[in-house]
C-alpha atoms as a PDB file:
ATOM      1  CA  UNK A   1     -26.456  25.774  29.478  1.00  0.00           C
ATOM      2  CA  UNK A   2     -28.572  23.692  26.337  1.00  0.00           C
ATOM      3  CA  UNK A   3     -25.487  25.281  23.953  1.00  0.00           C
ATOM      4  CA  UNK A   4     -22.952  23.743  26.441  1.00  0.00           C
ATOM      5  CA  UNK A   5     -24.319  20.118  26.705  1.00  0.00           C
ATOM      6  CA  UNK A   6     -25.005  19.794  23.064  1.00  0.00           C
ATOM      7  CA  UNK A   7     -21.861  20.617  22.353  1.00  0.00           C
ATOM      8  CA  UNK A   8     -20.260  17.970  24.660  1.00  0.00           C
ATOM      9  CA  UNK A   9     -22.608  15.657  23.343  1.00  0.00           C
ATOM     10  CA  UNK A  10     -21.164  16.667  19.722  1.00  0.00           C
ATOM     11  CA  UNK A  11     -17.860  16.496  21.241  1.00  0.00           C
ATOM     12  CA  UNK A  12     -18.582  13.156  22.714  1.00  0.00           C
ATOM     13  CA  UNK A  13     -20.087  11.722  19.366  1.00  0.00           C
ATOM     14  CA  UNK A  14     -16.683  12.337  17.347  1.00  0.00           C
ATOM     15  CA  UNK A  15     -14.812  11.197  20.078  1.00  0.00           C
ATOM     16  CA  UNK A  16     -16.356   8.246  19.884  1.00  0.00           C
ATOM     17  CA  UNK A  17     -16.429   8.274  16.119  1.00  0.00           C
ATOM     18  CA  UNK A  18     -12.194   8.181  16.227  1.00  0.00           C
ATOM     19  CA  UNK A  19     -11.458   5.794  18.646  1.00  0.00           C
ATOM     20  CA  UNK A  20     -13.558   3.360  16.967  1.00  0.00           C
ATOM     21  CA  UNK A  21     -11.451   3.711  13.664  1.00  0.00           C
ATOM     22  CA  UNK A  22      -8.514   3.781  15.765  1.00  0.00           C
ATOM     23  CA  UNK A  23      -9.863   0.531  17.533  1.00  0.00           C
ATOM     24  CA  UNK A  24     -10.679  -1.175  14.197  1.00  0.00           C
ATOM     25  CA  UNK A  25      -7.400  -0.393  12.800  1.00  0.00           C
ATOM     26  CA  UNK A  26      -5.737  -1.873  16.472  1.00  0.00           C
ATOM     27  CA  UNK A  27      -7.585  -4.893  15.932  1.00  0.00           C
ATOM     28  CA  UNK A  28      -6.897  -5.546  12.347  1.00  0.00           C
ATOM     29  CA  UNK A  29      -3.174  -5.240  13.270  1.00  0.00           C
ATOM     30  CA  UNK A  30      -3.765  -7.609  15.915  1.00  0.00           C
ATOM     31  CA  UNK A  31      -5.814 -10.453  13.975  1.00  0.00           C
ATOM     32  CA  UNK A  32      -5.258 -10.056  10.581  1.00  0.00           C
ATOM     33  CA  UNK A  33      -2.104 -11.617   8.769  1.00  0.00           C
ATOM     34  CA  UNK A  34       1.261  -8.973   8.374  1.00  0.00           C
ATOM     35  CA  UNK A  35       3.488  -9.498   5.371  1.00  0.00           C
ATOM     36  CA  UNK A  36       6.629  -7.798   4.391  1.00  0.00           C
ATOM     37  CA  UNK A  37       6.265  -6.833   0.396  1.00  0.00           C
ATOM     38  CA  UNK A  38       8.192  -4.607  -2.018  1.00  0.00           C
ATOM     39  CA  UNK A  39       7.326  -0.993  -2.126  1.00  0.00           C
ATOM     40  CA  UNK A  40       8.401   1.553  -4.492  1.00  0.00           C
ATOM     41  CA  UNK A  41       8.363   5.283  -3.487  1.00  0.00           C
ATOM     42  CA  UNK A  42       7.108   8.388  -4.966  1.00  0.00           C
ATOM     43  CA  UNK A  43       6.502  11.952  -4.663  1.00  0.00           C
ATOM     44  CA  UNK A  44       2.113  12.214  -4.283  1.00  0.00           C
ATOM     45  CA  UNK A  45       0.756  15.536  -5.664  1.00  0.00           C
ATOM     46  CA  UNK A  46      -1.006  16.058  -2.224  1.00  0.00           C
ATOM     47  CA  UNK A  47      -1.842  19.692  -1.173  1.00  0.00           C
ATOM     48  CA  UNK A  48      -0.582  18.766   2.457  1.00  0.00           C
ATOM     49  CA  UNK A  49       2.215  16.794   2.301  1.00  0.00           C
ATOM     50  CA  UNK A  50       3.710  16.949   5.841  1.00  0.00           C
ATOM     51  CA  UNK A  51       5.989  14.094   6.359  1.00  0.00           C
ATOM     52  CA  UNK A  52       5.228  11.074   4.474  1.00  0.00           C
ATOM     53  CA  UNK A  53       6.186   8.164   2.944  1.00  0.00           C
ATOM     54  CA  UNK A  54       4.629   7.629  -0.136  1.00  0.00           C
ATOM     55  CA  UNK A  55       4.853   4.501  -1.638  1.00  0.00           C
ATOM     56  CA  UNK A  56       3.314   1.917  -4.095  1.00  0.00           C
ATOM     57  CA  UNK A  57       3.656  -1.631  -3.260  1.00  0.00           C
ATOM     58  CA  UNK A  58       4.864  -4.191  -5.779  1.00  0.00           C
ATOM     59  CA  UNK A  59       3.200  -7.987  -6.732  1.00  0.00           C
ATOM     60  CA  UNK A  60       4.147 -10.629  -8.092  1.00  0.00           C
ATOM     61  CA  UNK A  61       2.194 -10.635 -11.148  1.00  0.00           C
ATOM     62  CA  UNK A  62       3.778 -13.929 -12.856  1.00  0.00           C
ATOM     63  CA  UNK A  63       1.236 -16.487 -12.297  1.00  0.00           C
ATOM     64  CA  UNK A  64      -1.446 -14.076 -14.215  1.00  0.00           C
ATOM     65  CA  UNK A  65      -2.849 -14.322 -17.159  1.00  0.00           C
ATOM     66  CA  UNK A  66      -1.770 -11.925 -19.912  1.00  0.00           C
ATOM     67  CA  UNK A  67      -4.146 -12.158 -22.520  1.00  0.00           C
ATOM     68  CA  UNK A  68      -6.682 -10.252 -24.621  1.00  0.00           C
ATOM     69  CA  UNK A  69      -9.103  -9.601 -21.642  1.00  0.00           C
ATOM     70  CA  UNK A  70      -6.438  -8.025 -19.365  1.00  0.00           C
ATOM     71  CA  UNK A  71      -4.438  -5.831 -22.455  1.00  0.00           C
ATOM     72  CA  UNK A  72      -4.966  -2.153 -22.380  1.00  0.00           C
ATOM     73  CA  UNK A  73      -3.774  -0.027 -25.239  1.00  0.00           C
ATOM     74  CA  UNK A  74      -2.147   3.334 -24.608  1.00  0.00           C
ATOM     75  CA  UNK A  75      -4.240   5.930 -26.798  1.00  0.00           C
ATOM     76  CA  UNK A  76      -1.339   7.532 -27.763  1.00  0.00           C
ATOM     77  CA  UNK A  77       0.495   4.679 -29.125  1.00  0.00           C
ATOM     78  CA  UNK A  78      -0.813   1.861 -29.998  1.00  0.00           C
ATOM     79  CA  UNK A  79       2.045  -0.444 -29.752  1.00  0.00           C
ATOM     80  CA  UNK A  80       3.131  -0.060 -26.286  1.00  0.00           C
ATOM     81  CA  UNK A  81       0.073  -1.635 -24.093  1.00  0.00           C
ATOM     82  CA  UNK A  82       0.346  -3.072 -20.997  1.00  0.00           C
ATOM     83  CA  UNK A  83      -1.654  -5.577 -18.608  1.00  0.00           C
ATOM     84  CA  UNK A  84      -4.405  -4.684 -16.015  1.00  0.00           C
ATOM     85  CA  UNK A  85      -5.997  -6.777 -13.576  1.00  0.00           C
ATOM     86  CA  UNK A  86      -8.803  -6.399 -10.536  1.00  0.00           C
ATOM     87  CA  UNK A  87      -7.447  -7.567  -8.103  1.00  0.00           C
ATOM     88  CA  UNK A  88      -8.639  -8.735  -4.217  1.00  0.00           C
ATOM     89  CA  UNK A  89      -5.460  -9.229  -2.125  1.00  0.00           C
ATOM     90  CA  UNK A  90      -4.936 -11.840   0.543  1.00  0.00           C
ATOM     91  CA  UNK A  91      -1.920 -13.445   2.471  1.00  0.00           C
ATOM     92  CA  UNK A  92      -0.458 -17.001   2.290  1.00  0.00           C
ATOM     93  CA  UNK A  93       3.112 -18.025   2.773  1.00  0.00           C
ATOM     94  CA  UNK A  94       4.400 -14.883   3.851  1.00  0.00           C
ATOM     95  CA  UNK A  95       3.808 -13.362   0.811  1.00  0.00           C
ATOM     96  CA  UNK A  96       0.980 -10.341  -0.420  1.00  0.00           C
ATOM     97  CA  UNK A  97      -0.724 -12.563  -3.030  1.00  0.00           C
ATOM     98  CA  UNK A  98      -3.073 -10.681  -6.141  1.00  0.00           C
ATOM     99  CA  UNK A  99      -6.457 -12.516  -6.890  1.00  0.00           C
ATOM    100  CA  UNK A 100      -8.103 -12.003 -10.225  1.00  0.00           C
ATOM    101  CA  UNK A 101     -11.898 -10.627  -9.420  1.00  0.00           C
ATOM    102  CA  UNK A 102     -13.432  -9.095 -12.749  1.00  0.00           C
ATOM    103  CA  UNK A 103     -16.412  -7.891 -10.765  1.00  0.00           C
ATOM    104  CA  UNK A 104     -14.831  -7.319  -7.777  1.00  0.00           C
ATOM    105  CA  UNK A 105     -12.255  -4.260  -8.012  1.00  0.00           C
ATOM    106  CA  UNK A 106     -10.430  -3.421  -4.249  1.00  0.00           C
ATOM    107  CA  UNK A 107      -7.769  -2.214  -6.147  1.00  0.00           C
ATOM    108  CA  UNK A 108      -5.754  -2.520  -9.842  1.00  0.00           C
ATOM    109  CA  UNK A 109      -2.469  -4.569 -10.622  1.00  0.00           C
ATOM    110  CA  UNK A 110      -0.428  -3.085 -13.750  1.00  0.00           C
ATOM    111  CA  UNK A 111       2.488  -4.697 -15.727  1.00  0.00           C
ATOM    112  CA  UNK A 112       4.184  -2.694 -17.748  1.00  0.00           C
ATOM    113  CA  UNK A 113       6.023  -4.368 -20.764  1.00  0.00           C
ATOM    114  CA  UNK A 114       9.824  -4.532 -19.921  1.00  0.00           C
ATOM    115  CA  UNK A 115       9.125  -4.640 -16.459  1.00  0.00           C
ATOM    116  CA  UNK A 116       9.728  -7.878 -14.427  1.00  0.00           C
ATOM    117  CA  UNK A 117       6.546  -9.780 -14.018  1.00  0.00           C
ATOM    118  CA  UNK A 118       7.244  -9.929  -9.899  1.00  0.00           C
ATOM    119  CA  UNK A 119       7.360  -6.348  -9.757  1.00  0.00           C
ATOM    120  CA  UNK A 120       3.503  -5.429 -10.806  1.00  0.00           C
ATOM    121  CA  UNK A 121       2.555  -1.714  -9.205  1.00  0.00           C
ATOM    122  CA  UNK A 122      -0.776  -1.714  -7.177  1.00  0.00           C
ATOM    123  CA  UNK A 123      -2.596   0.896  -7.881  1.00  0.00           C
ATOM    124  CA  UNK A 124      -3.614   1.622  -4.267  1.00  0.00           C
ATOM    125  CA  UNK A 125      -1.595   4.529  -2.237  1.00  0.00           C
ATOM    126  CA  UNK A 126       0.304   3.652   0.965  1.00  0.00           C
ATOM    127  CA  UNK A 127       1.482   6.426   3.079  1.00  0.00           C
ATOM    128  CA  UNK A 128       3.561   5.570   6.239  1.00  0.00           C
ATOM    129  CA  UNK A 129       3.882   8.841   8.536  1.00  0.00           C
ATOM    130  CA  UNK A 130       7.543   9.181   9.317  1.00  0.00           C
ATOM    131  CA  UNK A 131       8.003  11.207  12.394  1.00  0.00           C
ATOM    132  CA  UNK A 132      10.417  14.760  11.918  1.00  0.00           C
ATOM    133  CA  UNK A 133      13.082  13.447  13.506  1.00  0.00           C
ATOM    134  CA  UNK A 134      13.710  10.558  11.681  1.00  0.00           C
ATOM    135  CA  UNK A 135      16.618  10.055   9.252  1.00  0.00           C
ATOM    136  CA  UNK A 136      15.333   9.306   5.795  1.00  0.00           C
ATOM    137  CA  UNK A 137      17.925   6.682   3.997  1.00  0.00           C
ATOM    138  CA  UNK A 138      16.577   8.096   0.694  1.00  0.00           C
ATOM    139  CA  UNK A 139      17.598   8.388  -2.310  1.00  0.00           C
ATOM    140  CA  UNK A 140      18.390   4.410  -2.303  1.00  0.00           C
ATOM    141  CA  UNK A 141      21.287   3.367  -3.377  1.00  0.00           C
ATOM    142  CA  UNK A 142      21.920   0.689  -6.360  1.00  0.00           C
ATOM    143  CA  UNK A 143      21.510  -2.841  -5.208  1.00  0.00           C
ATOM    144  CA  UNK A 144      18.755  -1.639  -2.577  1.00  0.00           C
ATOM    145  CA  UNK A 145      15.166  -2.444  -2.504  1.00  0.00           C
ATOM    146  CA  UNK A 146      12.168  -0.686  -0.300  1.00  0.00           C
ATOM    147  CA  UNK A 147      10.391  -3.465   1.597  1.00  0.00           C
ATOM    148  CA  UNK A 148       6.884  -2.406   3.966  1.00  0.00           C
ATOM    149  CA  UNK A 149       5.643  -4.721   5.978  1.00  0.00           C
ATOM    150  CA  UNK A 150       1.820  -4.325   5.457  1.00  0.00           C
ATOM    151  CA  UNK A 151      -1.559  -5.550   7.852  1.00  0.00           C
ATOM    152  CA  UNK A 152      -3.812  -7.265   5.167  1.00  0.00           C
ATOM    153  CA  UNK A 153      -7.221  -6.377   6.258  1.00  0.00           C
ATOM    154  CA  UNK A 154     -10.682  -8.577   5.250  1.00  0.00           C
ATOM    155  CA  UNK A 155     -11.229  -5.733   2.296  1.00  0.00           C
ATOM    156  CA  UNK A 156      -9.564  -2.410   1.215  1.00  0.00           C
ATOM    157  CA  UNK A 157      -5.916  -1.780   0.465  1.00  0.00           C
ATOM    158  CA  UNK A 158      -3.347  -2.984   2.696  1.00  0.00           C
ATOM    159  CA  UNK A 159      -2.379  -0.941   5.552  1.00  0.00           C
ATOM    160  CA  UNK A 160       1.574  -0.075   6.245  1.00  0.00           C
ATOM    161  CA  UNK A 161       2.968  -0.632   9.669  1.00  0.00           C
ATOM    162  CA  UNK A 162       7.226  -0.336   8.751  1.00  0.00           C
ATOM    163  CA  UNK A 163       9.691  -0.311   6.022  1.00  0.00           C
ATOM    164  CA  UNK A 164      12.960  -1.974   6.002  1.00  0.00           C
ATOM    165  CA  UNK A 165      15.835  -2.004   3.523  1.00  0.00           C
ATOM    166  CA  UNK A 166      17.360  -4.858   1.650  1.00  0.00           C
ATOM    167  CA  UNK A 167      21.067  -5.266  -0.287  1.00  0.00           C
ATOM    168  CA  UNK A 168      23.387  -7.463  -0.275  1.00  0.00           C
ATOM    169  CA  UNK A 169      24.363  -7.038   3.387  1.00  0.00           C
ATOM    170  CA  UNK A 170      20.866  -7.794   4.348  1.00  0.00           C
ATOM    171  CA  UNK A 171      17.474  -7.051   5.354  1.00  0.00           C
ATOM    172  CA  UNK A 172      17.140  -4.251   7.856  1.00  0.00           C
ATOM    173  CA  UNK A 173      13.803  -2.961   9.131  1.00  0.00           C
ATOM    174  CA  UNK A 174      14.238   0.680   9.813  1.00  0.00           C
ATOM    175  CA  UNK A 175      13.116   2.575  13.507  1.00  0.00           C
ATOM    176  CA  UNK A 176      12.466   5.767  13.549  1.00  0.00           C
ATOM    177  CA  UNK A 177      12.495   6.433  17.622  1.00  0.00           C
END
């Protein structure tokens, strides 16, 4: 009988531990501002990948400043660097805004040259589960652009919710009932 109850009391303690991560992420979702940003996807060298969406979001980067302090050379070749920042991330406007924070690092913004300066890559990893039924509308096709709508929490990387597609025709969130 001591074997039973302790194990319902185990049982009861990661119960407990779940629903209060699932509560905390209910809340943020709730209370915390939602944006709609560009994503970029990609194929994650995961040992399980089951069906997800992996995707990398992208910043504007344009108002940053370029200089000696953010320039990383490539080891390889010299003349091809590239701009880092550490960046905290917070919502105004509508829009997934990067703030600079040398000491404070909740995730990395990268420029690479030849790239537009509004399409920066975060560093951080969003996957969106996407549920087996669902229709994919992948590969893209020209003129279309990946958009996730993303819950900004106080600290950490943003957390997806949906994705939508954009073209000329539109934006159009996609549902995967």
């Amino acid at each position: 009988m001591k074997a039973l109850r302790a194990g319902l009391i185990v049982l009861f303690v990661q119960l407990l531990l779940v629903l209060s991560v699932a509560g905390k992420y209910l809340y943020e979702r709730h209370t915390r501002p939602r944006v709609w940003t560009r994503a970029t996807q990609y194929d994650p060298n995961l040992p399980l990948r089951g069906r997800y969406l992996a995707m990398q979001l992208l910043l504007d980067a344009c108002d940053l400043r370029r200089d000696e302090a953010h320039t990383i050379s490539r080891p390889y070749n010299k003349s091809q660097s590239f701009w880092q920042w550490n960046v905290s991330l917070t919502a105004a406007n509508g829009k997934l805004l990067p703030i600079v924070k040398p000491s404070h690092r909740d995730a990395t913004l990268t420029l690479s040259p030849g790239r537009p300066c509004d399409r920066a890559t975060l560093s951080s990893e969003e996957l969106l589960f996407i549920p087996d039924r669902a229709a994919l509308p992948f590969p893209l096709k020209p003129g279309q652009d990946l958009w996730v709508e993303v819950t900004v929490p106080a600290s950490g990387p943003p957390r997806p919710i949906q994705i939508a597609l954009s073209s000329a025709d539109g934006f159009h969130p996609i549902r995967f009932d």
